[in-house]
Structures are given as C-alpha cells and as structure tokens.
PDB file of N, CA and C in Angstrom:
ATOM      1  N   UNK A   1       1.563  34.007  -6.832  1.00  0.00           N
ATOM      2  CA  UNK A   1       0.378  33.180  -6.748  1.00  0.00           C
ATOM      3  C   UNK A   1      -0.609  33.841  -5.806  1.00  0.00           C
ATOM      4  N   UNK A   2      -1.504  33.770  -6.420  1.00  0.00           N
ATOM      5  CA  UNK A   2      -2.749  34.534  -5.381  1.00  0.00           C
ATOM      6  C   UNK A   2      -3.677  33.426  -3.933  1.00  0.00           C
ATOM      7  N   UNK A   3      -3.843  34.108  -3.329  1.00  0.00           N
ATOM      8  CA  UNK A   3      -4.610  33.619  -2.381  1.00  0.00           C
ATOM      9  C   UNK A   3      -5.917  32.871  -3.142  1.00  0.00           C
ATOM     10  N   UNK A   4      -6.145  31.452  -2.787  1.00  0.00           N
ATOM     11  CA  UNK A   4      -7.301  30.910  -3.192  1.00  0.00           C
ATOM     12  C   UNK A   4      -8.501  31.344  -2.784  1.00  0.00           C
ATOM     13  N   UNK A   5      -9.779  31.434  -2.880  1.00  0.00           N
ATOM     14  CA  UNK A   5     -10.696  31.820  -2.266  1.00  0.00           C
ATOM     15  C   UNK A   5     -12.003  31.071  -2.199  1.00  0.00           C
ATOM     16  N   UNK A   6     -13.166  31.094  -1.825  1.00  0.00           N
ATOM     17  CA  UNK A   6     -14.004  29.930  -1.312  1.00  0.00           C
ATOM     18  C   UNK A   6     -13.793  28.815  -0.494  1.00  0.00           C
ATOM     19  N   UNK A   7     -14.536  28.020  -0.844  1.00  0.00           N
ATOM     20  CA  UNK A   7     -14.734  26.917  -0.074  1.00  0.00           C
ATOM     21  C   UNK A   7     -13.374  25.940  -0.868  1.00  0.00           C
ATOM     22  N   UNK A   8     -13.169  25.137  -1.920  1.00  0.00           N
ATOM     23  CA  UNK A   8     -12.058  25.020  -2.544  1.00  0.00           C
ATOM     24  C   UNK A   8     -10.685  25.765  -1.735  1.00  0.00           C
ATOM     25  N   UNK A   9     -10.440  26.751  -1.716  1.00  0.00           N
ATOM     26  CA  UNK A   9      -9.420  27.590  -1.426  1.00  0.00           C
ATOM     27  C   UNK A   9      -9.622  27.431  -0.180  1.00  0.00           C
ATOM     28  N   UNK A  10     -10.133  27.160   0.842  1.00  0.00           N
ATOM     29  CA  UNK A  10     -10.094  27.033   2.411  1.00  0.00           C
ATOM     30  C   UNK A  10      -9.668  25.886   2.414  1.00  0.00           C
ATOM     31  N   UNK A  11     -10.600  24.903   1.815  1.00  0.00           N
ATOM     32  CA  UNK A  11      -9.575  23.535   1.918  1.00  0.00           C
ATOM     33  C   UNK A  11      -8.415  23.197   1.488  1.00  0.00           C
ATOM     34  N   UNK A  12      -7.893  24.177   0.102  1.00  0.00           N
ATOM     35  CA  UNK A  12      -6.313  23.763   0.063  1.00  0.00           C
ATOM     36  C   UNK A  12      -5.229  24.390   0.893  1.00  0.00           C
ATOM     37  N   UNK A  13      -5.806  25.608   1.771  1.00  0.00           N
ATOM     38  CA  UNK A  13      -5.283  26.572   2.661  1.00  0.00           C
ATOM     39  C   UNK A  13      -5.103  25.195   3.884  1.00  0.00           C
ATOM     40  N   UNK A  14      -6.185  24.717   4.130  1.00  0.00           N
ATOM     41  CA  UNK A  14      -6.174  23.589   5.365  1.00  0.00           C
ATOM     42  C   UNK A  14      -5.194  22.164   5.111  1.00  0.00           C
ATOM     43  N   UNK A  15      -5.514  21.803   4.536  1.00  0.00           N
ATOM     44  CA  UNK A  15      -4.580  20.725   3.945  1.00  0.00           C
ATOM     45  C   UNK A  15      -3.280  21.126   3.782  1.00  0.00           C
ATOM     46  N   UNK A  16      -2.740  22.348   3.013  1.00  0.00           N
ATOM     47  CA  UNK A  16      -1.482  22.859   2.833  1.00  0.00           C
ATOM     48  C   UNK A  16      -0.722  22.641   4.734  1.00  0.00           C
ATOM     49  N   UNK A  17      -1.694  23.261   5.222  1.00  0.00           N
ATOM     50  CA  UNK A  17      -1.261  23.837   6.852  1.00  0.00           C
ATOM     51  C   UNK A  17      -0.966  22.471   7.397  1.00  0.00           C
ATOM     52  N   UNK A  18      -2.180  20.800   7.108  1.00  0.00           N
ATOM     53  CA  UNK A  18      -2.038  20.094   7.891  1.00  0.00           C
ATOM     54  C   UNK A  18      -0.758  19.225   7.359  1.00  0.00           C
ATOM     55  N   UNK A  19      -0.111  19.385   5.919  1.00  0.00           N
ATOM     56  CA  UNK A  19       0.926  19.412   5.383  1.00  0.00           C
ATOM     57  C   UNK A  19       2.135  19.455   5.913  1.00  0.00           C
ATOM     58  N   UNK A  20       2.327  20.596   5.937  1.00  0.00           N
ATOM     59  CA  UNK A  20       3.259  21.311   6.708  1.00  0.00           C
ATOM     60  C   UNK A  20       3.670  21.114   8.288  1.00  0.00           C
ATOM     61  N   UNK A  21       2.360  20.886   9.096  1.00  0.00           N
ATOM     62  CA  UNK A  21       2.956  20.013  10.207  1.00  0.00           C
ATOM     63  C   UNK A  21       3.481  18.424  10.408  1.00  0.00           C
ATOM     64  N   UNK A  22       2.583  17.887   9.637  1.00  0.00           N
ATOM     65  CA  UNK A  22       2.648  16.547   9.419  1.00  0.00           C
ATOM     66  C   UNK A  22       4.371  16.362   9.087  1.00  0.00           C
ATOM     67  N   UNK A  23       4.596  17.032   7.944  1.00  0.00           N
ATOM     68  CA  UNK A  23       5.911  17.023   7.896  1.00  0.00           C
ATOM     69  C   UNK A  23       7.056  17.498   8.866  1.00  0.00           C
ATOM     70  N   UNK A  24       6.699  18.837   9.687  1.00  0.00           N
ATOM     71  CA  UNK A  24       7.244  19.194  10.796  1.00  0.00           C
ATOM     72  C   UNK A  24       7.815  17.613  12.000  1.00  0.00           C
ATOM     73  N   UNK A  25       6.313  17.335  11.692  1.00  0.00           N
ATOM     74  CA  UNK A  25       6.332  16.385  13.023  1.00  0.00           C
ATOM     75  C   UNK A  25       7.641  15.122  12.608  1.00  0.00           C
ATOM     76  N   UNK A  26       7.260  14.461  11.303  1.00  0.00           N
ATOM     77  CA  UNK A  26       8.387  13.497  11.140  1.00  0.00           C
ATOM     78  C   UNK A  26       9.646  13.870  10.780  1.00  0.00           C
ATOM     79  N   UNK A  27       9.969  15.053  10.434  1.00  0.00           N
ATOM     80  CA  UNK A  27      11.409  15.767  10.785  1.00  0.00           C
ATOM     81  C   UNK A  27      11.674  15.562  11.841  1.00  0.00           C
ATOM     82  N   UNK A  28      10.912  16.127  12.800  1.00  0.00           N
ATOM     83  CA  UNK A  28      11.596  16.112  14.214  1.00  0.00           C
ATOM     84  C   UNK A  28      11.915  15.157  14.739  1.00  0.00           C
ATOM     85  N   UNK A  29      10.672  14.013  15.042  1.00  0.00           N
ATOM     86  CA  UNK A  29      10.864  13.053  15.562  1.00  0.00           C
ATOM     87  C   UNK A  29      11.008  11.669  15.102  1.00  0.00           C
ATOM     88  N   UNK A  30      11.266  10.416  16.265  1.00  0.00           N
ATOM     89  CA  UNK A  30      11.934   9.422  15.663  1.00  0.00           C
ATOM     90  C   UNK A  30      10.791   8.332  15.419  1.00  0.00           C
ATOM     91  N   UNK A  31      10.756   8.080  14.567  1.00  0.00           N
ATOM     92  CA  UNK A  31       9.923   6.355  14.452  1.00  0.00           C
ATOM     93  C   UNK A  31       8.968   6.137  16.481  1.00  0.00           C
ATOM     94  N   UNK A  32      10.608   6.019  17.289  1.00  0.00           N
ATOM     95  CA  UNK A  32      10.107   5.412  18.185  1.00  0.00           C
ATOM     96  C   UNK A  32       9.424   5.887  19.003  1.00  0.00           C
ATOM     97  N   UNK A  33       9.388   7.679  19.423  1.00  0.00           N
ATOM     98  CA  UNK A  33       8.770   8.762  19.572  1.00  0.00           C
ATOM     99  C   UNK A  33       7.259   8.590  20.354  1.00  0.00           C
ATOM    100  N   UNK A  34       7.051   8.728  21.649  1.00  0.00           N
ATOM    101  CA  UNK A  34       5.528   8.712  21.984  1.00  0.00           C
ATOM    102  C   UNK A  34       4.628   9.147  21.666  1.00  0.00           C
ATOM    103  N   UNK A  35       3.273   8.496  21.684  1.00  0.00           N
ATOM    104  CA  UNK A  35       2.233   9.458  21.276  1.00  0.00           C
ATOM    105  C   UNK A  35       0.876   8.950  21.802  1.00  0.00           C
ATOM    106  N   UNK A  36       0.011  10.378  22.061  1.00  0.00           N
ATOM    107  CA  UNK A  36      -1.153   9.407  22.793  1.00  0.00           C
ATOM    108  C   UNK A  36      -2.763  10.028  22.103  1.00  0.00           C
ATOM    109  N   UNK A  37      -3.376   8.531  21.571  1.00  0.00           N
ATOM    110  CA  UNK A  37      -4.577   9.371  20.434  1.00  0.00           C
ATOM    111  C   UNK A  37      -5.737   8.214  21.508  1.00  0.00           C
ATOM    112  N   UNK A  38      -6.381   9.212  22.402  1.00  0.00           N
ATOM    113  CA  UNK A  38      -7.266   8.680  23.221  1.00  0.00           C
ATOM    114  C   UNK A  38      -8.290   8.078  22.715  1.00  0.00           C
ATOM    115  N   UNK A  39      -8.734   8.065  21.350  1.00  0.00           N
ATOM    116  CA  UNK A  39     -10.085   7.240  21.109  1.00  0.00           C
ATOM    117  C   UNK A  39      -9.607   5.878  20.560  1.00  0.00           C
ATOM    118  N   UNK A  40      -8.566   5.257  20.420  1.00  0.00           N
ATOM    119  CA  UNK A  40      -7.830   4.351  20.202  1.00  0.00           C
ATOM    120  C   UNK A  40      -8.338   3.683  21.190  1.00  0.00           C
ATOM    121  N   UNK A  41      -8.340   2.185  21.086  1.00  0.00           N
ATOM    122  CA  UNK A  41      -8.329   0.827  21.600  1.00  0.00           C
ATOM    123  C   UNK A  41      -7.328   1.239  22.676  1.00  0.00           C
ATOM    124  N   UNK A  42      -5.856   1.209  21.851  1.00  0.00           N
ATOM    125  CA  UNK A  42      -4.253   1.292  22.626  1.00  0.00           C
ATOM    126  C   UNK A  42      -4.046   2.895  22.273  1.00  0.00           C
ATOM    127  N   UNK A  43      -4.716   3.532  23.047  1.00  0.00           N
ATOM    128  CA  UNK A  43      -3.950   4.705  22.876  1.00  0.00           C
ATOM    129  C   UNK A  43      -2.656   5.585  23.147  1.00  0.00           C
ATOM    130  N   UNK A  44      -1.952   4.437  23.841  1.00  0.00           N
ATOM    131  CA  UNK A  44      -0.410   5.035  23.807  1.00  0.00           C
ATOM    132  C   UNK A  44      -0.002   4.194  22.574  1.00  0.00           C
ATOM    133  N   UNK A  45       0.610   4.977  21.485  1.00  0.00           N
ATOM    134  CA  UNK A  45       1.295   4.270  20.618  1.00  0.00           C
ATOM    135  C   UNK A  45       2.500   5.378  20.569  1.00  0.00           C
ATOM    136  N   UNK A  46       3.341   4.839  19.491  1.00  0.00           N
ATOM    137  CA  UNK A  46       4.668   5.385  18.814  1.00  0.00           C
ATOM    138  C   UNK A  46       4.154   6.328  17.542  1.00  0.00           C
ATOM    139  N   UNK A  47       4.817   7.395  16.849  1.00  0.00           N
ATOM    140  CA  UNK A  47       4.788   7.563  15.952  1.00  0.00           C
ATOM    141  C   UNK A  47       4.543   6.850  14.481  1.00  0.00           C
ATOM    142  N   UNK A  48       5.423   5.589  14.341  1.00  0.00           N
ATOM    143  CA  UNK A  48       5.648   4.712  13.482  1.00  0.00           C
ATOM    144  C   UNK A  48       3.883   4.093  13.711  1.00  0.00           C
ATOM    145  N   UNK A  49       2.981   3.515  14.811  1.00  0.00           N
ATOM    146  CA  UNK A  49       1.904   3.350  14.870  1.00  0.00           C
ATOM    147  C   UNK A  49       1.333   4.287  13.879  1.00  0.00           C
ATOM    148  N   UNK A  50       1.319   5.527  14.284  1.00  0.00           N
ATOM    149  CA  UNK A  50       0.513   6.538  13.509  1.00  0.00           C
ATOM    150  C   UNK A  50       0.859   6.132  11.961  1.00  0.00           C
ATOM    151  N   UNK A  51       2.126   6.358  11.597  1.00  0.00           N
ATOM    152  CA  UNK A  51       2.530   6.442   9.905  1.00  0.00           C
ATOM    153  C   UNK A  51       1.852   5.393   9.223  1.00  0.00           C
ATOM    154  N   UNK A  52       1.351   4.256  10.337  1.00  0.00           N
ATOM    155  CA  UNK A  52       1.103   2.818   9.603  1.00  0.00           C
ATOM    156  C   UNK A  52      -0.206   2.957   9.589  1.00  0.00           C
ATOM    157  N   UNK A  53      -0.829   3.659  10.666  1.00  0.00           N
ATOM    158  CA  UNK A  53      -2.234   3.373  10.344  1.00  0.00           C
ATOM    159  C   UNK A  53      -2.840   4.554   8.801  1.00  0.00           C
ATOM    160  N   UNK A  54      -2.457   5.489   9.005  1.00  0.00           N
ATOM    161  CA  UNK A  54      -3.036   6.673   8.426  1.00  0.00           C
ATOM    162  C   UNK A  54      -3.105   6.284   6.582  1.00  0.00           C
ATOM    163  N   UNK A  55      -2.599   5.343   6.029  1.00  0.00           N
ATOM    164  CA  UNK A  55      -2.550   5.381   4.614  1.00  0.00           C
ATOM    165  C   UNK A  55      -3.491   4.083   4.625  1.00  0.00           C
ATOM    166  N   UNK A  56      -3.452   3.144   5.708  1.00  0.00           N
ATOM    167  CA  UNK A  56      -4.627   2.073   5.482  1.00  0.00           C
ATOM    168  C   UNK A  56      -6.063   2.763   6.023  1.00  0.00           C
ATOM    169  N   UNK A  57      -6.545   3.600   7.315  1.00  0.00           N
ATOM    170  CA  UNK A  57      -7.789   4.261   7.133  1.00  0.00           C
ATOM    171  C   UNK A  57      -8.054   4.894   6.086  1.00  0.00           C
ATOM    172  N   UNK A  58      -7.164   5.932   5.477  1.00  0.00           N
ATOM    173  CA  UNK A  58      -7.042   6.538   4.136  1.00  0.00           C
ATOM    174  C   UNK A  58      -8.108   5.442   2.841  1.00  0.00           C
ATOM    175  N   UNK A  59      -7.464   4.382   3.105  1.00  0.00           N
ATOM    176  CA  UNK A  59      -7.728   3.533   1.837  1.00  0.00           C
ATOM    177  C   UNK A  59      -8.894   2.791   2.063  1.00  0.00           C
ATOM    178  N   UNK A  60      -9.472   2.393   3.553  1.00  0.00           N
ATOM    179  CA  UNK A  60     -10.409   1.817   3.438  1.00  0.00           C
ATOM    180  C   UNK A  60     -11.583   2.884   3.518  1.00  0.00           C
ATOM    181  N   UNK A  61     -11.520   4.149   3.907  1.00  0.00           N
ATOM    182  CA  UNK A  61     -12.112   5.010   3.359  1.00  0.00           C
ATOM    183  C   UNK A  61     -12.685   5.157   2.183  1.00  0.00           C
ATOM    184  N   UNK A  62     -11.539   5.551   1.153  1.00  0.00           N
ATOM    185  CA  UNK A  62     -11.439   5.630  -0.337  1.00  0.00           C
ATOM    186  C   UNK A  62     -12.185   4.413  -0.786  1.00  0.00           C
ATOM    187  N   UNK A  63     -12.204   3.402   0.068  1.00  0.00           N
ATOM    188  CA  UNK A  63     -12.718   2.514  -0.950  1.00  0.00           C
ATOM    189  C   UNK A  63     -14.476   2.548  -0.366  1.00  0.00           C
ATOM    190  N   UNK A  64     -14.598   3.038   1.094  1.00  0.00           N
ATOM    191  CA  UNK A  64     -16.231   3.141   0.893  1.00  0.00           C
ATOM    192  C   UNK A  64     -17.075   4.116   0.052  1.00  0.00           C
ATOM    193  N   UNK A  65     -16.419   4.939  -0.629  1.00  0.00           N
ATOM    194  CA  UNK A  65     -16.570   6.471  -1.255  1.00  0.00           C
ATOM    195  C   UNK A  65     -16.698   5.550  -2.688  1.00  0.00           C
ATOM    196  N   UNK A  66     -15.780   4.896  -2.911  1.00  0.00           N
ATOM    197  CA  UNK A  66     -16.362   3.979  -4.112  1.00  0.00           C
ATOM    198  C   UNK A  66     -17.406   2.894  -4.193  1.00  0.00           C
ATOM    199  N   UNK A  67     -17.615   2.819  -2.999  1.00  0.00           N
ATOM    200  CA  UNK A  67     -18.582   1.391  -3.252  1.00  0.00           C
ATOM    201  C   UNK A  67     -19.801   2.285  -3.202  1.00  0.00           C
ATOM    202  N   UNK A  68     -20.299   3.263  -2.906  1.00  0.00           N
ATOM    203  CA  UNK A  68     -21.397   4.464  -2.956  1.00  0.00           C
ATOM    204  C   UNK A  68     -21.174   4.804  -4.179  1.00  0.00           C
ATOM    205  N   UNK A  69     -19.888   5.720  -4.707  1.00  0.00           N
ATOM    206  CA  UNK A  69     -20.234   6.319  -6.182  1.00  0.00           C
ATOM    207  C   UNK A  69     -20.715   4.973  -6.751  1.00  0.00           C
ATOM    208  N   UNK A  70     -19.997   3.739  -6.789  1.00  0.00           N
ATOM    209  CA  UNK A  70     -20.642   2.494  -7.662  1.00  0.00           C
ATOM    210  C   UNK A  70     -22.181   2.565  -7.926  1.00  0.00           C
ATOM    211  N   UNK A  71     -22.778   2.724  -6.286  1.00  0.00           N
ATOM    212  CA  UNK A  71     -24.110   2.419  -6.359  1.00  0.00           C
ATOM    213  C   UNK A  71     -25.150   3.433  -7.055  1.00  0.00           C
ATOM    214  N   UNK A  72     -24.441   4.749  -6.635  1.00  0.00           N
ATOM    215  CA  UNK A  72     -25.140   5.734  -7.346  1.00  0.00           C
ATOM    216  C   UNK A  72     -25.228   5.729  -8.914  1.00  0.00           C
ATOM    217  N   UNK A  73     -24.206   5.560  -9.696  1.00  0.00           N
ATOM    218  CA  UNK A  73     -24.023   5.732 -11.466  1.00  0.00           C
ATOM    219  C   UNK A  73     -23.791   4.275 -11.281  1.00  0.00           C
ATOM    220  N   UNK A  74     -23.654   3.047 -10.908  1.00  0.00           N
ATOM    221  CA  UNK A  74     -23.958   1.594 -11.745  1.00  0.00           C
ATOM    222  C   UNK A  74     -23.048   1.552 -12.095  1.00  0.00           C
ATOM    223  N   UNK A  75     -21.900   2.051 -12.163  1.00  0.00           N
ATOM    224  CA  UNK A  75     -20.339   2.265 -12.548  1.00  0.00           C
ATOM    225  C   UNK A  75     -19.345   1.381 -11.927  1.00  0.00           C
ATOM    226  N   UNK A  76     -18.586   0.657 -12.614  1.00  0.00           N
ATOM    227  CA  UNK A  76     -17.507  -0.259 -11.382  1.00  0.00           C
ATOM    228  C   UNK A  76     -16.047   0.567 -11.967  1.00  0.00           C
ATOM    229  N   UNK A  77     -15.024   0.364 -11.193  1.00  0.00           N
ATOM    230  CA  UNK A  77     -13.654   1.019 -11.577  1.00  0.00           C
ATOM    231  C   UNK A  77     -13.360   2.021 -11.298  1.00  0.00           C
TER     232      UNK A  77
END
C-alpha cells in the first residue's frame, strides 16, 4: 500500500496515528485510571469520564454539521 498524499492523505496519516494511541491508551489503562483535561469544568476526571464523553461531543457535533448542511440544500435526513 502506498503512502497517501495531500491533504486527504495527511488526514488519514493523522487519524490513523490518533488511532493508534487512543487504543494504546485503553490497553494500558483501567476504566478507573487518572486524568487531567484542564479546560473542563471538573478537570480531574477518570478515563471512563473521557470514553463517555467523546462519542456524545462526537454526536452533538455531527448533528450541528447537519443542521447547516440542512440549511444550505433545504435537505432534511
């Protein structure tokens, strides 16, 4: 497989990488595991904090990216 190239190919190079740790990280460690993300309200949380938040920002994201494409093409779904 060849090296990707452009802008496309940097981002699957980046994502692959942030992949790969992400997974590193919950191999290693446990659910209960410290962690400290300073722009947080509570910024000492656990790991398990992190796992829980990251697929609901994810989604309420995803869903402002739709309520824009909506507005742009008049499109619902």
């Amino acid at each position: 497989m060849g090296v990707p190239r452009g802008r496309v190919g940097l981002g699957s190079r980046v994502f692959g990488c942030c992949r790969e740790h992400s997974d590193a990280t919950i191999t290693a460690l446990t659910l209960d595991s410290p962690g400290h993300v300073p722009w947080w309200p509570r910024p000492d949380v656990k790991l398990f904090d992190i796992l829980v938040h990251l697929p609901t920002e994810t989604s309420r994201h995803a869903g402002h990216a739709d309520i824009l494409r909506e507005q742009l093409d008049d499109s619902t779904g």
